[in-house]
Protein backbone atom coordinates (compact mmCIF):
# COMPACT_ATOMS: atom_id res chain seq x y z
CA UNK A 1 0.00 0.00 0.00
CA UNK A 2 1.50 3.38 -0.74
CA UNK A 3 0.84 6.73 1.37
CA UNK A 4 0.93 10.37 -0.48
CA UNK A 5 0.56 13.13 2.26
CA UNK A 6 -1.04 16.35 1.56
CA UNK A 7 -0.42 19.28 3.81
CA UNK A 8 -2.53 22.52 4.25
CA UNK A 9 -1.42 25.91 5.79
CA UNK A 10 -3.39 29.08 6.02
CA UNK A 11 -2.64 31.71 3.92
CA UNK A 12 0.21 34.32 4.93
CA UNK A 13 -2.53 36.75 5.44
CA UNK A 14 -4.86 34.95 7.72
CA UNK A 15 -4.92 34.55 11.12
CA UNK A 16 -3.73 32.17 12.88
CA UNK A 17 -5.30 31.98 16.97
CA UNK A 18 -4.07 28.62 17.54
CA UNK A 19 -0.52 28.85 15.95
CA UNK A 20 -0.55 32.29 18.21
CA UNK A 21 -1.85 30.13 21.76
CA UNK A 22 0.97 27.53 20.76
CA UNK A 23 3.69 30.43 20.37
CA UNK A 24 2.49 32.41 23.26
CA UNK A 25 2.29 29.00 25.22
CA UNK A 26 6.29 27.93 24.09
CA UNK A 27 7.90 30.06 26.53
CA UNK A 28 6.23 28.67 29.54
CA UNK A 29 7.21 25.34 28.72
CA UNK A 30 11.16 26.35 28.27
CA UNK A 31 10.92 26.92 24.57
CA UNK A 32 12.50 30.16 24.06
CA UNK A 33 14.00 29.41 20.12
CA UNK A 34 10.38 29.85 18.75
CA UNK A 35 9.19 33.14 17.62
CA UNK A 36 6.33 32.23 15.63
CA UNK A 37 3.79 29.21 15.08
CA UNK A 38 1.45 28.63 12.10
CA UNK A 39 -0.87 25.43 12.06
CA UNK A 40 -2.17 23.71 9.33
CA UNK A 41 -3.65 20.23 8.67
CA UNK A 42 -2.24 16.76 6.97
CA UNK A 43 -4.20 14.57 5.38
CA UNK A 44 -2.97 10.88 4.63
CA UNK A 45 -4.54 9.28 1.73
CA UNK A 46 -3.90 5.29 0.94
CA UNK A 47 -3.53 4.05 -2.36
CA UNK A 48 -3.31 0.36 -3.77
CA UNK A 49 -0.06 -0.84 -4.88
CA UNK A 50 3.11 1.93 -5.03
CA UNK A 51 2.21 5.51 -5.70
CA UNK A 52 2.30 6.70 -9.11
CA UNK A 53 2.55 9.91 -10.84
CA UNK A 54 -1.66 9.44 -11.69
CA UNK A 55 -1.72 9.06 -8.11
CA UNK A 56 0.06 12.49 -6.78
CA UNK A 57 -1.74 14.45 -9.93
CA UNK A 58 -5.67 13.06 -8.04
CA UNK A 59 -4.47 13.83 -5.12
CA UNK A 60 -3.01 17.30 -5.98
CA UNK A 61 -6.63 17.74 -7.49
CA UNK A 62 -8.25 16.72 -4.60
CA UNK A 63 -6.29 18.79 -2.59
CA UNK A 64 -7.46 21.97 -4.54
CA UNK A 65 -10.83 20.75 -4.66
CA UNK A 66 -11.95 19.24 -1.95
CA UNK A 67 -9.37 19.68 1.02
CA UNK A 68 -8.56 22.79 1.22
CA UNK A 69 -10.41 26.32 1.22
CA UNK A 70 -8.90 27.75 -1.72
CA UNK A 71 -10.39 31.88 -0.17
CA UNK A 72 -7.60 31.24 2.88
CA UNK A 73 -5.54 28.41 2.78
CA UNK A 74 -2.56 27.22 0.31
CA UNK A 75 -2.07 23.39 -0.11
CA UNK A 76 1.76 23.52 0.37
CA UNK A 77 2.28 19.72 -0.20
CA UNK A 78 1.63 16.69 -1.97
CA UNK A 79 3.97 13.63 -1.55
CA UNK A 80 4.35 10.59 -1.38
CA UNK A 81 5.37 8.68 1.26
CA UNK A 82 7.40 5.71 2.38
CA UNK A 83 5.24 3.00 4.57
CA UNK A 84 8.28 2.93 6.99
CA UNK A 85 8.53 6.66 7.37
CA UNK A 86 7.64 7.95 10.86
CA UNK A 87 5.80 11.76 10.74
């Protein structure tokens, strides 16, 4: 079975509360190195067999279509991954 991962980030230009709690939050746990957080959202779609190049293009599509908001978020990512690889 093969694995393509597609990640989601809001747009530069939207806000972001919880990427703003985490950062605010950071310092009171000892993590001074961090000046700013953004959150977004992965999605992990399964395929049959290895991933192909048909494969990445419907889920690049998908991606545009169907999980992301186009009006305030960017789909940053579609790849595919290794079933050994740890996220």
């Amino acid at each position: 079975m093969g694995r393509i991962v597609v990640e989601v980030m809001p747009k530069p230009e939207i806000l972001d509360p919880q990427g703003k709690a985490v950062v605010g939050s950071l310092p009171r746990l000892g993590f001074d190195q961090f000046t700013a957080v953004r959150q977004g959202r992965r999605f992990e779609l399964t395929v049959d067999g290895p991933v192909t190049q048909a494969h990445l293009d419907a889920a690049a599509e998908a991606a545009e279509k169907l999980l992301s908001n186009p009006i305030i978020e960017d789909v940053v990512s579609v790849r595919a991954e290794d079933e050994g690889a740890q996220a």
